[in-house]
Protein backbone atom coordinates (compact mmCIF):
# COMPACT_ATOMS: atom_id res chain seq x y z
CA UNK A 1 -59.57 8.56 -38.99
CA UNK A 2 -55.92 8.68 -40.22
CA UNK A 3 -55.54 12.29 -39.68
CA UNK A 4 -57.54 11.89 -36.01
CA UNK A 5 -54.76 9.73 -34.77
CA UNK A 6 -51.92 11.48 -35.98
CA UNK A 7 -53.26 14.76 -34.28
CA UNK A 8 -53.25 12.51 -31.51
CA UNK A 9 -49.73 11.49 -31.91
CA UNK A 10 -48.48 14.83 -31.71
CA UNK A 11 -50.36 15.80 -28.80
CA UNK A 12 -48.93 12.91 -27.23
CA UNK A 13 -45.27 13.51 -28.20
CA UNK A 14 -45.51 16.99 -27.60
CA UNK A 15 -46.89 16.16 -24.12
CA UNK A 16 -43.97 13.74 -23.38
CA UNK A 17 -41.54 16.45 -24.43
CA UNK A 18 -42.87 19.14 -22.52
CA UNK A 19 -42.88 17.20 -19.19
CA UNK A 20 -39.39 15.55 -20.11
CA UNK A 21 -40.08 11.98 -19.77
CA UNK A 22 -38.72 10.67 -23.17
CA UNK A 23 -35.46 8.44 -21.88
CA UNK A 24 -32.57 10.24 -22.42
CA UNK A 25 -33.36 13.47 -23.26
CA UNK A 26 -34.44 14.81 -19.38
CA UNK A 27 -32.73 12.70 -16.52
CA UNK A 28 -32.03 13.12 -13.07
CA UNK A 29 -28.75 11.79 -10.85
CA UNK A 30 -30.47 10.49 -8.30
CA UNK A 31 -28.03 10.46 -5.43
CA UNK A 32 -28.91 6.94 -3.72
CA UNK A 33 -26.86 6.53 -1.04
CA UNK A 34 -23.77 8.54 0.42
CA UNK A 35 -20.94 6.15 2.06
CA UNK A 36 -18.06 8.10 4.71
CA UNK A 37 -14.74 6.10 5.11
CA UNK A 38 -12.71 8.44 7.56
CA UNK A 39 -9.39 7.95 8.82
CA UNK A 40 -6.31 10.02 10.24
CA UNK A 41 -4.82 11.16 6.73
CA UNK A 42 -7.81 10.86 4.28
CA UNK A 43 -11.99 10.70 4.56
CA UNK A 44 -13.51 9.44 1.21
CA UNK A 45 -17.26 10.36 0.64
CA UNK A 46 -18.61 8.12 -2.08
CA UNK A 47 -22.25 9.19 -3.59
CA UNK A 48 -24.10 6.26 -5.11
CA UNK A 49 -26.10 8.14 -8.41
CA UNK A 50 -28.73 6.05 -10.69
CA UNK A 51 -26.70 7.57 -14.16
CA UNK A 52 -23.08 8.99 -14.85
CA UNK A 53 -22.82 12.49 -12.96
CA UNK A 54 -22.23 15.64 -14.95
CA UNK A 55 -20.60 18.16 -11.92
CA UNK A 56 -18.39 21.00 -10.83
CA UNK A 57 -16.22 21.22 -7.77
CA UNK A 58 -14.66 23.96 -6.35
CA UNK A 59 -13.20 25.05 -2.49
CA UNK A 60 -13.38 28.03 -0.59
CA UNK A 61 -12.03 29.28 2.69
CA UNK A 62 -13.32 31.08 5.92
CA UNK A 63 -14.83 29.09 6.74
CA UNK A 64 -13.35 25.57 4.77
CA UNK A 65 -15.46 24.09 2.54
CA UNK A 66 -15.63 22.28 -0.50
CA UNK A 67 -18.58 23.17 -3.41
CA UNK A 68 -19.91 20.47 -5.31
CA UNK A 69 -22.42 21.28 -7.93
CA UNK A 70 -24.46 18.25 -9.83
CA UNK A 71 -25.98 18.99 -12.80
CA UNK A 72 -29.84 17.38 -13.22
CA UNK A 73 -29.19 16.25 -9.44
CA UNK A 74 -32.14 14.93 -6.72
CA UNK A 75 -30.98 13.97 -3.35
CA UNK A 76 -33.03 10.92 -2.36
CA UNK A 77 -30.39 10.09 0.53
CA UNK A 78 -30.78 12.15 3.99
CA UNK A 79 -28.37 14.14 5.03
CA UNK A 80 -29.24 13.96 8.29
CA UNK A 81 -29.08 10.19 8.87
CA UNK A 82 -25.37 10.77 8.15
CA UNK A 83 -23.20 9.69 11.02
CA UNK A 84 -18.72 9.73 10.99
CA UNK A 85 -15.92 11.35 12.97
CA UNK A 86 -13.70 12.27 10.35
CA UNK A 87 -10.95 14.85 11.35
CA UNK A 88 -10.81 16.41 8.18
CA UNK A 89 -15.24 16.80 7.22
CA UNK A 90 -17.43 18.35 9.92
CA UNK A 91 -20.61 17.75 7.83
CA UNK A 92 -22.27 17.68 4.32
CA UNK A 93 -25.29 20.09 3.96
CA UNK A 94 -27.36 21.35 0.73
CA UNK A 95 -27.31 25.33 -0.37
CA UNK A 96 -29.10 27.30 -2.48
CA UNK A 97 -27.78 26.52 -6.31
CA UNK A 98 -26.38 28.77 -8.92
CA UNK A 99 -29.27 27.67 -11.39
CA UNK A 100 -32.27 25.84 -11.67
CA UNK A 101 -31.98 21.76 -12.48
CA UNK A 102 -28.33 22.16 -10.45
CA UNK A 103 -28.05 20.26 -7.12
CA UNK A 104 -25.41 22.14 -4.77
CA UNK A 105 -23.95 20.29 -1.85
CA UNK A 106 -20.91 21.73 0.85
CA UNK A 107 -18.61 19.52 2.56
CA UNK A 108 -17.91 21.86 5.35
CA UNK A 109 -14.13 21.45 6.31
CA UNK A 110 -12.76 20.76 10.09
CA UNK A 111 -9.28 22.43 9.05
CA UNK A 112 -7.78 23.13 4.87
CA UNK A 113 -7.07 19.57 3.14
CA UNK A 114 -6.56 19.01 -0.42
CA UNK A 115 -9.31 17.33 -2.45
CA UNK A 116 -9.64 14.55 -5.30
CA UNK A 117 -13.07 14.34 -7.10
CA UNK A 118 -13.23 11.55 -9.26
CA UNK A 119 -16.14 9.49 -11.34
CA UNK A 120 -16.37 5.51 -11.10
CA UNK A 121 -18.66 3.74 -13.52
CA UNK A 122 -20.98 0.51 -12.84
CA UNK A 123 -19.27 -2.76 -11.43
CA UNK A 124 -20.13 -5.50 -9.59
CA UNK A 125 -22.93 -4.78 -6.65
CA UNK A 126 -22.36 -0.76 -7.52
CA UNK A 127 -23.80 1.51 -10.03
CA UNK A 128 -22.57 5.27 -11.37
CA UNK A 129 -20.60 6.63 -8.28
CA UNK A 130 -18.95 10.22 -7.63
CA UNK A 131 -16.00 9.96 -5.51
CA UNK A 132 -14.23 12.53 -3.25
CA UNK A 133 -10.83 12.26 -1.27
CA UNK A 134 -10.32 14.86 1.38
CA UNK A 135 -6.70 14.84 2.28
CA UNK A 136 -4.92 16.37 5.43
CA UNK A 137 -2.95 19.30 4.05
CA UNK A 138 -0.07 21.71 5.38
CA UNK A 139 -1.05 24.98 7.18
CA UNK A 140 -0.01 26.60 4.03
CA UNK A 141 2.31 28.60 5.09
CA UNK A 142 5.26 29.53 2.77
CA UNK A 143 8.63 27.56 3.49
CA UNK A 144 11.84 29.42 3.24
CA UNK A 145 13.58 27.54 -0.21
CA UNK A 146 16.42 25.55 1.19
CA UNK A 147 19.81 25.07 -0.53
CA UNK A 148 20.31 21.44 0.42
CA UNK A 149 18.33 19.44 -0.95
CA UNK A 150 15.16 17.56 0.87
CA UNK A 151 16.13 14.51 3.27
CA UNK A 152 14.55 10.83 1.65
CA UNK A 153 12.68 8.71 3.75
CA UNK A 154 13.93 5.47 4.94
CA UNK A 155 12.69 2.18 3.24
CA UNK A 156 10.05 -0.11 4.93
CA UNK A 157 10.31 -3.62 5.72
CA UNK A 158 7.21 -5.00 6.76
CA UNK A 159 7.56 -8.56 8.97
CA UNK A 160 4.94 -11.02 9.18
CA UNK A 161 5.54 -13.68 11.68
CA UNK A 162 3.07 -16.22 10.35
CA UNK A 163 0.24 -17.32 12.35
CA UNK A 164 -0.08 -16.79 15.97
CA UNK A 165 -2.68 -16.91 18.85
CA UNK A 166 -5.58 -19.52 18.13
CA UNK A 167 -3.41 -20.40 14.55
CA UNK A 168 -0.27 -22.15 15.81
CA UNK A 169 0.50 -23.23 12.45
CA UNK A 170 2.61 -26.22 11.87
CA UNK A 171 3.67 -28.74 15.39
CA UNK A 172 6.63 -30.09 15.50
CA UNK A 173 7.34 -34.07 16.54
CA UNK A 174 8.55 -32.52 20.21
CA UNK A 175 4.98 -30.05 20.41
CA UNK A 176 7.02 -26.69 18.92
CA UNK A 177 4.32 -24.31 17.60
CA UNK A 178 5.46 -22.78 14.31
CA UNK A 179 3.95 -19.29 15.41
CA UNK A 180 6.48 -19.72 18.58
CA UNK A 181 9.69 -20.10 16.21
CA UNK A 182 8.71 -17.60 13.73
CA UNK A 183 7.71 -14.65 15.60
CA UNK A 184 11.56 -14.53 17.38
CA UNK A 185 13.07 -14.55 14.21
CA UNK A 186 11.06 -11.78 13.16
CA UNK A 187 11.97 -9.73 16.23
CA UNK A 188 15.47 -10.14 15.51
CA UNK A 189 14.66 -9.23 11.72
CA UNK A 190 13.17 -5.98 13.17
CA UNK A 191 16.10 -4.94 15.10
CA UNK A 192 19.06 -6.21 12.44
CA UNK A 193 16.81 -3.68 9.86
CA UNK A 194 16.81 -1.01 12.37
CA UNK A 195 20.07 -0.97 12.71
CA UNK A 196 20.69 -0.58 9.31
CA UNK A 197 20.81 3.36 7.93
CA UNK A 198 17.98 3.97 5.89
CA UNK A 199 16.16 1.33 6.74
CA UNK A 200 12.68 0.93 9.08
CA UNK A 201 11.08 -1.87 9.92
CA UNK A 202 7.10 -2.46 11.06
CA UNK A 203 6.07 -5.80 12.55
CA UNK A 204 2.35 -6.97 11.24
CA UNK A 205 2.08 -9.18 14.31
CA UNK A 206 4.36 -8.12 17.44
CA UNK A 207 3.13 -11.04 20.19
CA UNK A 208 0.71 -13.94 19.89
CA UNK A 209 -2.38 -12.78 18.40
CA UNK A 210 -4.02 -13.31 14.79
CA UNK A 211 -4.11 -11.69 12.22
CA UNK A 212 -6.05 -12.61 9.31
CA UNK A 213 -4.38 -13.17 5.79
CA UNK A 214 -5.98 -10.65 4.03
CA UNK A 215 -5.28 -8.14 6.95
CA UNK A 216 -1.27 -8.97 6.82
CA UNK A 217 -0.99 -7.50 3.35
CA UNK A 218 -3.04 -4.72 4.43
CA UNK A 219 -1.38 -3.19 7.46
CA UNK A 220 1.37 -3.15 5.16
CA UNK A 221 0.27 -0.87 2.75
CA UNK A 222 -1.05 1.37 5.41
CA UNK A 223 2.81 1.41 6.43
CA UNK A 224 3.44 2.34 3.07
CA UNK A 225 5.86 -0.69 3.15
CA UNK A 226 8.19 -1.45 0.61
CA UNK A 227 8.50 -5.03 0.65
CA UNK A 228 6.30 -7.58 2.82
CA UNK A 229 8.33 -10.49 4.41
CA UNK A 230 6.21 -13.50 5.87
CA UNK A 231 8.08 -15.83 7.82
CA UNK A 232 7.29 -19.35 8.02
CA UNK A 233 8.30 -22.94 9.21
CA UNK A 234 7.54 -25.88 6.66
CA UNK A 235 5.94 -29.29 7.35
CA UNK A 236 5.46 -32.58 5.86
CA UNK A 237 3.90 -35.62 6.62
CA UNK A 238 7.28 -37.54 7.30
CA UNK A 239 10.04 -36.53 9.17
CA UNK A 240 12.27 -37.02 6.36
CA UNK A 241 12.05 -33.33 4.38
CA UNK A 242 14.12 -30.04 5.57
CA UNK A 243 16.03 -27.47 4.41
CA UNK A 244 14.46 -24.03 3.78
CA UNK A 245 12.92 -22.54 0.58
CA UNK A 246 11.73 -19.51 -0.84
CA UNK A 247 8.12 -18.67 -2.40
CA UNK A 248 6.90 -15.69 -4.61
CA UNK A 249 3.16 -15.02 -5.86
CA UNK A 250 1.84 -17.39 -8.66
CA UNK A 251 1.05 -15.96 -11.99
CA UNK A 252 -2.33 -17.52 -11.65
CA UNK A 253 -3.12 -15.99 -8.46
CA UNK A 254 -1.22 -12.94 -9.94
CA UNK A 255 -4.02 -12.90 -12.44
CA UNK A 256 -6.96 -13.94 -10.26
CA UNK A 257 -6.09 -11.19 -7.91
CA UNK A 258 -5.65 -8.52 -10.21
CA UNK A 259 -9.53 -9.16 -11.52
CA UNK A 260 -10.42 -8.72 -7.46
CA UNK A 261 -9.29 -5.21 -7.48
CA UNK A 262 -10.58 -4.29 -10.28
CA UNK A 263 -13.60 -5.63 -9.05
CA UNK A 264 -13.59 -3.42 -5.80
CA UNK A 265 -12.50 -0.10 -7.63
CA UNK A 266 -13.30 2.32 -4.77
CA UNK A 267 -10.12 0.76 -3.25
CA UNK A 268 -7.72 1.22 -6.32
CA UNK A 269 -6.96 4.41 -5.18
CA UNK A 270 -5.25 2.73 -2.00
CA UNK A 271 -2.37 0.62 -3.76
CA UNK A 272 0.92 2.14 -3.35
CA UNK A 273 2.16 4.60 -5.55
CA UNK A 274 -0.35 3.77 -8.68
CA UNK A 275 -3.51 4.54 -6.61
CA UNK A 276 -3.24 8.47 -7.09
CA UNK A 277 -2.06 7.68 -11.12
CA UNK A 278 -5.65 5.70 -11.25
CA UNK A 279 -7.78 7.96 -10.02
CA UNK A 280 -5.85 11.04 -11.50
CA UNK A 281 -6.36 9.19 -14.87
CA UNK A 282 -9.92 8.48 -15.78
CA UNK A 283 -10.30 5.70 -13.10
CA UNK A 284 -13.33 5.21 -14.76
CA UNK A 285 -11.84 3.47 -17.43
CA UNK A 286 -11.68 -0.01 -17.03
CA UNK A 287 -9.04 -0.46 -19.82
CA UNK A 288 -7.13 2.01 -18.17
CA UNK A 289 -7.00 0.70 -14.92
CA UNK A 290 -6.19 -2.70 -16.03
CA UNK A 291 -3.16 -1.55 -17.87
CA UNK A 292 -1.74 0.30 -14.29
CA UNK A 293 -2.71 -2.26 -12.63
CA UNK A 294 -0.94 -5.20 -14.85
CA UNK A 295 2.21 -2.66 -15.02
CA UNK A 296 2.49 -2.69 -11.39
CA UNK A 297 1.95 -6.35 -10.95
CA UNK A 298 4.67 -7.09 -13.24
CA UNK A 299 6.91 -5.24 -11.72
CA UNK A 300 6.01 -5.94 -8.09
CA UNK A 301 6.75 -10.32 -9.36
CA UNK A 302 9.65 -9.07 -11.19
CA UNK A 303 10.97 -7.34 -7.85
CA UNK A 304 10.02 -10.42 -6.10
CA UNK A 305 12.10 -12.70 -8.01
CA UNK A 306 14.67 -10.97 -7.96
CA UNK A 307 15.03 -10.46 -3.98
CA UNK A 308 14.01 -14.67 -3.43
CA UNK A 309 17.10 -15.24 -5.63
CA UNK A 310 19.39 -13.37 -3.63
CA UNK A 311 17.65 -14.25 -0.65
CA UNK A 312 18.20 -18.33 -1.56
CA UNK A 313 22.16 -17.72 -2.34
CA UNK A 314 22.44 -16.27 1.54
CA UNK A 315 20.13 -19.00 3.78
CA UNK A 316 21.98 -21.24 1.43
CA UNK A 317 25.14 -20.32 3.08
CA UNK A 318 23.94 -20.83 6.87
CA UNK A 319 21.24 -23.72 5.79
CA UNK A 320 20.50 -26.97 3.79
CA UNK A 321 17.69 -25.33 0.82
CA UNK A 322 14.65 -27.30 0.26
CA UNK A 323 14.54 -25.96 -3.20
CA UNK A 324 17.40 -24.29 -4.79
CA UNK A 325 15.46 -21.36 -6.81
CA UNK A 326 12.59 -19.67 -5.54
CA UNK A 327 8.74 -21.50 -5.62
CA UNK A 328 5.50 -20.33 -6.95
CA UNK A 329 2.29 -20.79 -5.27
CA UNK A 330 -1.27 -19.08 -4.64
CA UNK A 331 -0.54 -17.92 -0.84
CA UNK A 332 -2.77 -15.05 0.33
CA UNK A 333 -0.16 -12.96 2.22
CA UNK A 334 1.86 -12.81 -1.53
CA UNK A 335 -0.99 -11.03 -3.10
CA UNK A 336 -0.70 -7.48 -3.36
CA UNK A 337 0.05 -6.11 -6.45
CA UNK A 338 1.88 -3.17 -5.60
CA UNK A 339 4.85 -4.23 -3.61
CA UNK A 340 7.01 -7.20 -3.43
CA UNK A 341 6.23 -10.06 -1.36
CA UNK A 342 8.00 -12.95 -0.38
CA UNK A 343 7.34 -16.22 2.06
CA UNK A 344 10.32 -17.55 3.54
CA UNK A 345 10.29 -21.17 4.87
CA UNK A 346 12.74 -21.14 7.02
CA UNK A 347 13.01 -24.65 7.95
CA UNK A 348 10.89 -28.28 8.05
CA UNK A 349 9.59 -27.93 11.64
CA UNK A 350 8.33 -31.16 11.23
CA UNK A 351 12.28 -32.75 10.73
CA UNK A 352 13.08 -33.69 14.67
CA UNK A 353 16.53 -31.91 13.94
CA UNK A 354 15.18 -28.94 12.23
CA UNK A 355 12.53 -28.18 14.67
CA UNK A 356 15.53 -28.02 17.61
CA UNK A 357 17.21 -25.86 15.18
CA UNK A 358 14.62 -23.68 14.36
CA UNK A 359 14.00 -23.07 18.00
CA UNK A 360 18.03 -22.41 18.89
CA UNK A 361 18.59 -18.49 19.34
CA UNK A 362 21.78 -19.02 17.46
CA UNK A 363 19.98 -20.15 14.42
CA UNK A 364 17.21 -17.51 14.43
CA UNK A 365 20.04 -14.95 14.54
CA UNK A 366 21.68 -16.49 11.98
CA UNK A 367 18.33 -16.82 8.83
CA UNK A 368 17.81 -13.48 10.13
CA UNK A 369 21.37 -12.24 9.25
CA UNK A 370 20.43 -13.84 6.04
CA UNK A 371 17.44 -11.86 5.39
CA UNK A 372 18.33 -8.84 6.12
CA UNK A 373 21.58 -9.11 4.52
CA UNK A 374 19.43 -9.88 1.42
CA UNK A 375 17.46 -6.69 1.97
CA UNK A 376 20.12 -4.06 2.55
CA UNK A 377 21.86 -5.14 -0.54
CA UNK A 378 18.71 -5.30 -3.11
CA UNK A 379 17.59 -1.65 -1.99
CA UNK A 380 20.97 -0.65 -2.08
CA UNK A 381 21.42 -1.26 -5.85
CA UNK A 382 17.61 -0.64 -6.55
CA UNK A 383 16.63 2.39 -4.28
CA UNK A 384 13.18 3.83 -4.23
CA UNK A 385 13.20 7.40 -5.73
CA UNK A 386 12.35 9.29 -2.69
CA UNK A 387 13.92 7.03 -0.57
CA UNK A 388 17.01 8.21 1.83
CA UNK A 389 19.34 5.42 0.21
CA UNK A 390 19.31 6.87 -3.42
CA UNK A 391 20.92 10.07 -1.98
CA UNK A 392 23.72 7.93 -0.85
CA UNK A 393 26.89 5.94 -1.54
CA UNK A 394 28.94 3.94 0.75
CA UNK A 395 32.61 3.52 1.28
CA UNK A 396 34.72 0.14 2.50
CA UNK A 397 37.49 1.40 5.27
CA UNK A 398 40.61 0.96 4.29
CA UNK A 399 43.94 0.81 5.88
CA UNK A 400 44.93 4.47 6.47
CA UNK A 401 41.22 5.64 6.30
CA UNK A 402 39.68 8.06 9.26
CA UNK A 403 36.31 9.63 9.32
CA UNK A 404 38.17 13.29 8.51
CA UNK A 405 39.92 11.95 4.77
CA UNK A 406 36.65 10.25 3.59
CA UNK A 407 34.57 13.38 4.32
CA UNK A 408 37.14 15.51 2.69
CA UNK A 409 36.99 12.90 -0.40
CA UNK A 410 32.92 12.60 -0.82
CA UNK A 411 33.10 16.48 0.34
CA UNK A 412 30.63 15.88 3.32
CA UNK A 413 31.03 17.04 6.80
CA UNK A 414 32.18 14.38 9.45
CA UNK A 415 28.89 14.84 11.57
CA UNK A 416 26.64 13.99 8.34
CA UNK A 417 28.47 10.35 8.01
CA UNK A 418 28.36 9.84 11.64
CA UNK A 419 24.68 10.71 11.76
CA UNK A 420 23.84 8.40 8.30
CA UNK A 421 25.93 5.80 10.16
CA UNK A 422 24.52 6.46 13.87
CA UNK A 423 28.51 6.57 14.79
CA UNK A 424 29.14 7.75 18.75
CA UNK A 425 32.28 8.20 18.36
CA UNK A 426 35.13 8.42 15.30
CA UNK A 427 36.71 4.95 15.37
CA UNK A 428 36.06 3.30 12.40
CA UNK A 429 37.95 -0.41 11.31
CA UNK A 430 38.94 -1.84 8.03
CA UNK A 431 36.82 -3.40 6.07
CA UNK A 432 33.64 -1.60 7.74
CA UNK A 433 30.78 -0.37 5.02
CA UNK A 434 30.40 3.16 5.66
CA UNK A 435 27.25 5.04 4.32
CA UNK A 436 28.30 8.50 2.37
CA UNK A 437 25.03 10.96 2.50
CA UNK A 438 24.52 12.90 -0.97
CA UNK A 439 24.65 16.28 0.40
């Protein structure tokens, strides 16, 4: 009877192995679901598999395409159902694979673009997922090597005038809508930063219309913005409070955000300048991506700090200060983790003389003198690498100075520091700040 069952056994086993249904030894990547995110500079095509891929990827040309080839792989989703307008993928289609058990798929290309193909691991609502970033890229054509070196970009300023359209924000005792105070001090941010070599500024709200908190932060890191400014008018209760204060991102919401994106990994890849390091770096790895992540946070808060300082020793000088260093608090529009961001109260709207302050011309010039003040001399001293400022220096005019002696003493032609400068002509006065272009 023993010997019966154990022939049995084996049969059974044998059956099991022949067929390939023991778990673990034989299974498919299912490919679930495919999801298309197109926009002007990047489409991302996101497979949703039932286990952790196993693949190859590889591009050719004439036509444009890119080859990916999944080992063990069934394609459950339809192809056909799939509907985008992406300027960089015409479509996805199936081909004959290389070998049996091998799934081969081509993303056939609108014009060349530079790929990322990158594995995410189970987290929240999604399972084992194969990721792949097709990027605009150059015609390709060679570029004659230059002896001066590359010109840097300027640095971004994004303005957020806070609220606006069916959020007024805070009413004054006279019926002044914050989001009508606000938004003209912003404007006059925007040109003051304009002016200013080197510097660009992008407004997240330009007239009276909402935007929603989350969306602020957002729009700018599409702009690639180096530091978000949200300007605000404070209220209280009673008319008694004023004066103008400064706030910076919470360490608790710090931390609370933080888990969010690492929550919602397909968008890590997003955050300025540790996005690429992430998914270039086993993005996969959630130890991994917590450590960029916390490194950039740190230094975004650090950064923060540091500005709201300088930023309270200015409005100080034009303005009573609510609070003399800069304040913490759990404010959506100070959340992103890879840029500074800072909230500036620029007043108690709800102080009768305040509000008519807040809505005098003269003072809006004046907090935005302030500001960007603030701004031109923190990336000054702290340029971004790439950034058109850390190729130059600047010189105070002196008595005796003209436009023809400096350039002969930085050994720079006189057209480069009237262009850095936007100069029309070559009068220049003592005591001006003079930009000097590292040429």
């Amino acid at each position: 009877m023993r010997r019966n069952w154990g022939h049995r056994l084996l049969a059974f086993w044998g059956l099991t192995l022949c067929l390939g249904i023991i778990p673990g030894l034989a299974r498919a990547t299912d490919i679930d679901t495919i999801r298309i995110w197109p926009d002007s500079n990047r489409t991302r095509v996101v497979f949703d598999l039932s286990t952790a891929p196993s693949y190859d990827s590889f591009r050719l040309d004439s036509p444009e395409r890119l080859v990916l080839d999944l080992k063990g792989g069934r394609l459950n989703a339809k192809l056909s159902d799939l509907k985008f307008d992406s300027p960089q993928l015409k479509r996805i289609r199936s081909s004959q694979p290389p070998k049996a058990g091998t799934l081969r798929l081509v993303l056939d290309l609108k014009q060349p673009a530079s790929h990322k193909v990158f594995k995410l691991g189970p987290k929240g609502n999604y399972g084992h997922r194969l990721v792949i970033d097709l990027m605009a890229a150059s015609s390709g054509k060679p570029v004659a090597k230059s002896s001066q070196p590359k010109p840097g970009r300027k640095v971004v300023i994004a303005i957020d005038a806070g609220h606006g359209g069916k959020d007024p924000g805070s009413i004054g005792p006279s019926g002044t809508y914050e989001k009508n105070v606000v938004l003209p001090i912003a404007r006059k941010l925007r040109d003051k930063i304009n002016a200013a070599p080197g510097f660009e500024a992008i407004m997240v709200r330009s007239g009276d219309y909402f935007v929603s908190l989350d969306r602020r932060s957002e729009l700018a890191r599409e702009k690639r913005a180096d530091l978000l400014l949200s300007i605000h008018a404070d209220a209280f209760t009673s008319p008694q409070p004023k004066g103008a204060s400064v706030w910076v991102l919470s360490k608790r919401r710090a931390n609370s955000e933080m888990g969010r994106w690492l929550e919602k990994d397909d968008k890590l890849s997003e955050l300025r300048g540790i996005g690429e390091v992430i998914s270039a770096s086993g993005s996969d790895d959630p130890h991994l991506q917590r450590t960029f992540l916390d490194l950039a946070r740190e230094n975004s808060m650090v950064e923060s700090q540091a500005i709201a300082e300088q930023m309270l020793r200015r409005i100080g000088k034009i303005t009573k200060l609510h609070k003399q260093a800069p304040q913490h608090a759990s404010l959506a529009v100070l959340k992103s983790p890879d840029f500074p961001s800072l909230l500036i109260e620029t007043g108690f709207i709800s102080n009768p003389s305040e509000e008519k302050k807040l809505r005098s011309s003269a003072y809006q010039n004046k907090m935005a003198d302030a500001i960007v003040q603030t701004v031109k001399a923190y990336f000054t001293d702290n340029p971004p690498r790439d950034a058109l400022l850390a190729q130059t220096r600047t010189h105070k005019v002196k008595s005796g100075d003209s436009l023809s002696r400096i350039a002969q003493k930085y050994r720079v032609s006189v057209a480069a520091i009237r262009s850095a400068n936007r100069l029309t002509s070559d009068t220049i006065q003592v005591g001006q700040t003079l930009t000097i272009p590292r040429l």
